[in-house]
Protein backbone atom coordinates (compact mmCIF):
# COMPACT_ATOMS: atom_id res chain seq x y z
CA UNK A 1 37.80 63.18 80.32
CA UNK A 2 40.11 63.34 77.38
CA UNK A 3 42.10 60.93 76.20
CA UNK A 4 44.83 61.99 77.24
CA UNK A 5 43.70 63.05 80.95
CA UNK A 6 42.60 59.53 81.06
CA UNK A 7 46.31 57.68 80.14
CA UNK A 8 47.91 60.15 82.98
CA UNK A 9 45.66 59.40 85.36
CA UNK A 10 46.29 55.34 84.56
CA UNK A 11 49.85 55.89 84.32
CA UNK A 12 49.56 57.45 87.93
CA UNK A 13 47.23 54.75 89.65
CA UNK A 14 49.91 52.21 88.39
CA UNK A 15 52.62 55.00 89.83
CA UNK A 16 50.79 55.02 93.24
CA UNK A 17 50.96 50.77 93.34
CA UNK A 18 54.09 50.51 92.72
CA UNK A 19 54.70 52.97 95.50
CA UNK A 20 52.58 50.89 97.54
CA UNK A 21 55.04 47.67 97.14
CA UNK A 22 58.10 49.33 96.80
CA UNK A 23 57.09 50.11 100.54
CA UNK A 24 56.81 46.23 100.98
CA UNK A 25 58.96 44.64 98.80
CA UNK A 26 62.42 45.10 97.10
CA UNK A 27 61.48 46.48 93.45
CA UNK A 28 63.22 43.45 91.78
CA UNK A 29 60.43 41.40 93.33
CA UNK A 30 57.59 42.92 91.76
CA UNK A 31 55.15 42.01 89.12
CA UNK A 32 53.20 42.86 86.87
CA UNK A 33 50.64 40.78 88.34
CA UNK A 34 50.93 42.32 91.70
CA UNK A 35 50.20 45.86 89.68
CA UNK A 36 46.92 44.45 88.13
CA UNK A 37 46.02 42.91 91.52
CA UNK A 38 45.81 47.09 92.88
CA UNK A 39 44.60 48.58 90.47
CA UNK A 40 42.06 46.24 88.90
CA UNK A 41 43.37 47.54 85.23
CA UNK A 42 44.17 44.73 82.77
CA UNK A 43 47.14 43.17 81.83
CA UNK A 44 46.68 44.82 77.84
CA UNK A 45 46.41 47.91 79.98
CA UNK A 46 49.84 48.07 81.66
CA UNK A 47 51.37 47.05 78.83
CA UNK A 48 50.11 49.96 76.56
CA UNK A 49 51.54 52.28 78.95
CA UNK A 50 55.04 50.49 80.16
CA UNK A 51 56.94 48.54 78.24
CA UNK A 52 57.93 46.72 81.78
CA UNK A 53 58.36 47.32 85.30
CA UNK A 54 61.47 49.35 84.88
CA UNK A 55 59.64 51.31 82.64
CA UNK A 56 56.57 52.33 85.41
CA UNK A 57 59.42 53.43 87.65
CA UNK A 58 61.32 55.47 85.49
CA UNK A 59 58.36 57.11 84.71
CA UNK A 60 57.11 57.31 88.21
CA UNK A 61 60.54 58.82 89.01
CA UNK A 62 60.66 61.42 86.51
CA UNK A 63 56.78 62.55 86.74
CA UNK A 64 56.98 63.51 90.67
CA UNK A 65 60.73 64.27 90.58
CA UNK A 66 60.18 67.04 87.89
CA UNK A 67 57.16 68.22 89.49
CA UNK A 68 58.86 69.65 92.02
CA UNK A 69 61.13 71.95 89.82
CA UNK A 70 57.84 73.31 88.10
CA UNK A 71 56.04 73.79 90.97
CA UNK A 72 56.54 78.02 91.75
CA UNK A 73 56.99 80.24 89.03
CA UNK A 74 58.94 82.43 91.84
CA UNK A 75 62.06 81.97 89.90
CA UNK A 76 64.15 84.08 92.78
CA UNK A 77 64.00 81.17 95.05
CA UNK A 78 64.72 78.72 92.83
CA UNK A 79 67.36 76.96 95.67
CA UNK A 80 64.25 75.99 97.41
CA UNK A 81 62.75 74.12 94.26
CA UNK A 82 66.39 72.18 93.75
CA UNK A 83 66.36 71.87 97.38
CA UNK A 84 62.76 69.77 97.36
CA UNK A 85 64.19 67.77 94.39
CA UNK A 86 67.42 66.89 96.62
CA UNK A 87 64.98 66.18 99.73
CA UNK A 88 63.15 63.82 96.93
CA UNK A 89 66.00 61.93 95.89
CA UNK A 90 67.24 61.21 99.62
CA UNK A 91 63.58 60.39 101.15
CA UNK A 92 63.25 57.97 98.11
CA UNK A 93 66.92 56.32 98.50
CA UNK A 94 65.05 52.64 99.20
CA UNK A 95 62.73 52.80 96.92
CA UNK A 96 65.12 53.73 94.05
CA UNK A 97 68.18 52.44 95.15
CA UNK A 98 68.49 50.07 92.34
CA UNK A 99 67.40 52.72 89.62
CA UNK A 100 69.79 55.32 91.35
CA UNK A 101 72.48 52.73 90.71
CA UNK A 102 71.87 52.62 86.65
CA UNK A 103 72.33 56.81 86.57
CA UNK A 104 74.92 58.52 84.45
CA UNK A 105 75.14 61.68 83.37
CA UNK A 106 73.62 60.90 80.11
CA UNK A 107 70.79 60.10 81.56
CA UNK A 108 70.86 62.59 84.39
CA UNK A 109 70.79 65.09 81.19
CA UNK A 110 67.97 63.63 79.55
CA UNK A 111 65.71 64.06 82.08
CA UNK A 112 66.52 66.74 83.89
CA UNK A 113 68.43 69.48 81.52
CA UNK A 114 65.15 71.05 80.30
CA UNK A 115 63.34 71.61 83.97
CA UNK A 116 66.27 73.31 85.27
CA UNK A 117 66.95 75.36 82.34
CA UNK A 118 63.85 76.87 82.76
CA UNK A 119 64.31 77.32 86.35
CA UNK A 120 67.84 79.17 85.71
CA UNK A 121 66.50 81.13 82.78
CA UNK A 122 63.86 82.53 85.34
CA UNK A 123 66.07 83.60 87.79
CA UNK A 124 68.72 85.29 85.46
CA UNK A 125 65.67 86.87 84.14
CA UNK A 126 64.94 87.78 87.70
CA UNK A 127 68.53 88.97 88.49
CA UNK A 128 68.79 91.04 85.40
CA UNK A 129 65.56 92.84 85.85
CA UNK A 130 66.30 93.49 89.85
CA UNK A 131 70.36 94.30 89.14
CA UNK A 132 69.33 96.83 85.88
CA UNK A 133 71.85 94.17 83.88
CA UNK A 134 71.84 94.59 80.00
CA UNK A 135 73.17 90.63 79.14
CA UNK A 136 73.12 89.63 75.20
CA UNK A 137 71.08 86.48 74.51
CA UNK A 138 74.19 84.29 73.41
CA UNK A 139 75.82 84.81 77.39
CA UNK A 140 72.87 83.89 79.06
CA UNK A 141 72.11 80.74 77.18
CA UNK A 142 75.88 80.45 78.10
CA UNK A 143 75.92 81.02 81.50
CA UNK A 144 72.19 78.56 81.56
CA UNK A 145 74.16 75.52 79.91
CA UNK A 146 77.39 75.87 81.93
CA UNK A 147 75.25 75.49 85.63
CA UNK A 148 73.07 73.14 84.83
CA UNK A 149 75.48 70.68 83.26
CA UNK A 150 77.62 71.75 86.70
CA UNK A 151 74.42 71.35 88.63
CA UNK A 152 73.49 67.35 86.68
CA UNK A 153 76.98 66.74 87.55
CA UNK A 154 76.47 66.97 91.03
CA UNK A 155 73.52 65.26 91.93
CA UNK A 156 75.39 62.16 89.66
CA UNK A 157 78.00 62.23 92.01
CA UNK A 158 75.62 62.31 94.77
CA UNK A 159 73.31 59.43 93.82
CA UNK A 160 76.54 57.41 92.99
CA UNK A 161 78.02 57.88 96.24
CA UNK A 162 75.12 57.15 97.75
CA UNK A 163 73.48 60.42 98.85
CA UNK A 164 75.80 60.14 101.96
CA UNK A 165 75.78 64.14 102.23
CA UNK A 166 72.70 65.85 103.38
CA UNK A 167 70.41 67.87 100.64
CA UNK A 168 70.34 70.65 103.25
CA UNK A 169 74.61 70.86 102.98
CA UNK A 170 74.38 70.33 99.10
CA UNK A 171 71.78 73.30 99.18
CA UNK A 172 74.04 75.63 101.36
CA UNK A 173 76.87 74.81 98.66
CA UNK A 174 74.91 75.66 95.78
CA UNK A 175 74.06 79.21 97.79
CA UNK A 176 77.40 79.97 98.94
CA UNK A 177 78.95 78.83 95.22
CA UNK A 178 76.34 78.66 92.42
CA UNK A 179 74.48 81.55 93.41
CA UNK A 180 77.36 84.35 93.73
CA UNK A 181 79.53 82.70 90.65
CA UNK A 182 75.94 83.41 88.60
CA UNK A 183 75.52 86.93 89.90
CA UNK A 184 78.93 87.65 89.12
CA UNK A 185 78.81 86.38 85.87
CA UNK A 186 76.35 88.07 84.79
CA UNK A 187 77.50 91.25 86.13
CA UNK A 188 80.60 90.72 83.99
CA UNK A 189 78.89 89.97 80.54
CA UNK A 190 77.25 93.18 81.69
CA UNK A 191 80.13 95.23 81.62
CA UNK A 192 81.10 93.68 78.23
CA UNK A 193 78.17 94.04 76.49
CA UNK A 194 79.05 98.01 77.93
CA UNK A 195 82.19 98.11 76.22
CA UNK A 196 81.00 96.40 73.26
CA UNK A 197 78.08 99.30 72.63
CA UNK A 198 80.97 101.85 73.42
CA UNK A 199 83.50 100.47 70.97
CA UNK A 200 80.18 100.96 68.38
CA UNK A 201 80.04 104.53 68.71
C-alpha cells in the first residue's frame, strides 16, 4: 500500500472508534487513550494525524458526510444525493450534537461549497443538454454560486435549530423551490444569450 492509502485507512480505523464510543459515551468524555485502546495504534500515531479529538471528528464528519454527495455521477437526481446528506446529518444528531452546535456558515462553506458545486454544475449540465439551452459560462457559474450559498444557508439554519424538520420535508422544499427556480433560470439566461447573438448580427 502507498503511503498515502495507508494514512486514510488509519485516519478511518480511528474514524470507526470514535464511532464506536460516541455510541457509548458523550464525545466530551473521550480520550485519546480510549482511541489507542481500539485500535492498538500508538499515541505518536494519532497525533500525526489529529491535532486532537475535535480534530478526528471533524474529519470523521466531513469524510462520510461528503461521500455521500460524490457518490452517483447521475447528476439528474442530484435531490436524492442532498437528500442522503440531510438523512446523515439527522441520523447522526447525538453523535454530533456538540460539533453541530459550533457550525456557521463560514464553516458550512468551507466544507461543503466545492461538493455541491459539482453536483449543481452536473445537473445544469444535464438540464441544458436535455432542454437544448445555449447558457454562457459567466450565468451558470452564476446561477451555481447563488444555490449553493442558498442551499449552505439552509442546512445552517437547520442544524442550529436543531434539525427539528424532517430531511424528507426539507427535500420536498428543495423540489418544489430549488428545482423549478433553476430550470427557470436557466431558461431565461437562455433567451438572453438569444437576444444577445441577435443584437450581433
Amino acid at each position: 500500500m502507498k503511503n498515502n492509502e495507508i494514512s486514510l485507512t488509519t485516519k478511518q480505523t480511528f474514524a470507526k472508534a470514535l464511532k464506536q464510543l460516541m455510541g457509548r459515551q458523550p464525545f466530551e468524555t473521550i480520550t485519546v487513550r480510549q482511541l489507542l485502546a481500539i485500535t492498538a495504534y500508538t499515541r505518536p500515531t494519532f497525533y500525526y494525524h489529529f491535532h486532537s479529538t475535535t480534530d478526528l471528528l471533524k474529519w470523521t464528519f466531513v469524510s462520510e458526510a461528503l461521500s455521500l454527495l460524490q457518490r452517483s455521477p447521475e447528476y439528474h437526481t442530484w435531490d436524492e444525493d442532498i437528500f442522503l446528506l440531510l438523512k446523515y446529518l439527522k441520523a447522526n444528531e447525538k453523535q454530533y450534537r456538540s460539533f453541530y452546535a459550533t457550525m456557521d456558515l463560514e464553516q458550512m462553506n468551507r466544507i461543503f461549497r466545492e461538493p455541491i458545486q459539482t453536483v449543481l454544475i452536473g445537473y445544469i449540465d444535464y438540464i441544458l443538454r436535455t432542454h437544448h439551452l445555449a447558457v454562457s459560462k459567466e450565468d451558470q457559474d452564476f446561477i451555481v454560486r447563488f444555490f449553493t450559498g442558498g442551499f449552505v444557508s439552509i442546512v445552517v439554519d437547520w442544524l442550529n435549530t436543531g434539525l427539528k424538520t424532517s430531511p424528507e420535508f426539507i427535500r420536498q422544499q428543495i423540489l418544489d423551490t430549488q428545482d423549478n427556480i433553476i430550470i427557470f433560470s436557466l431558461e431565461t439566461a437562455n433567451k438572453k444569450n438569444k437576444l444577445n447573438k441577435n443584437g450581433d448580427l
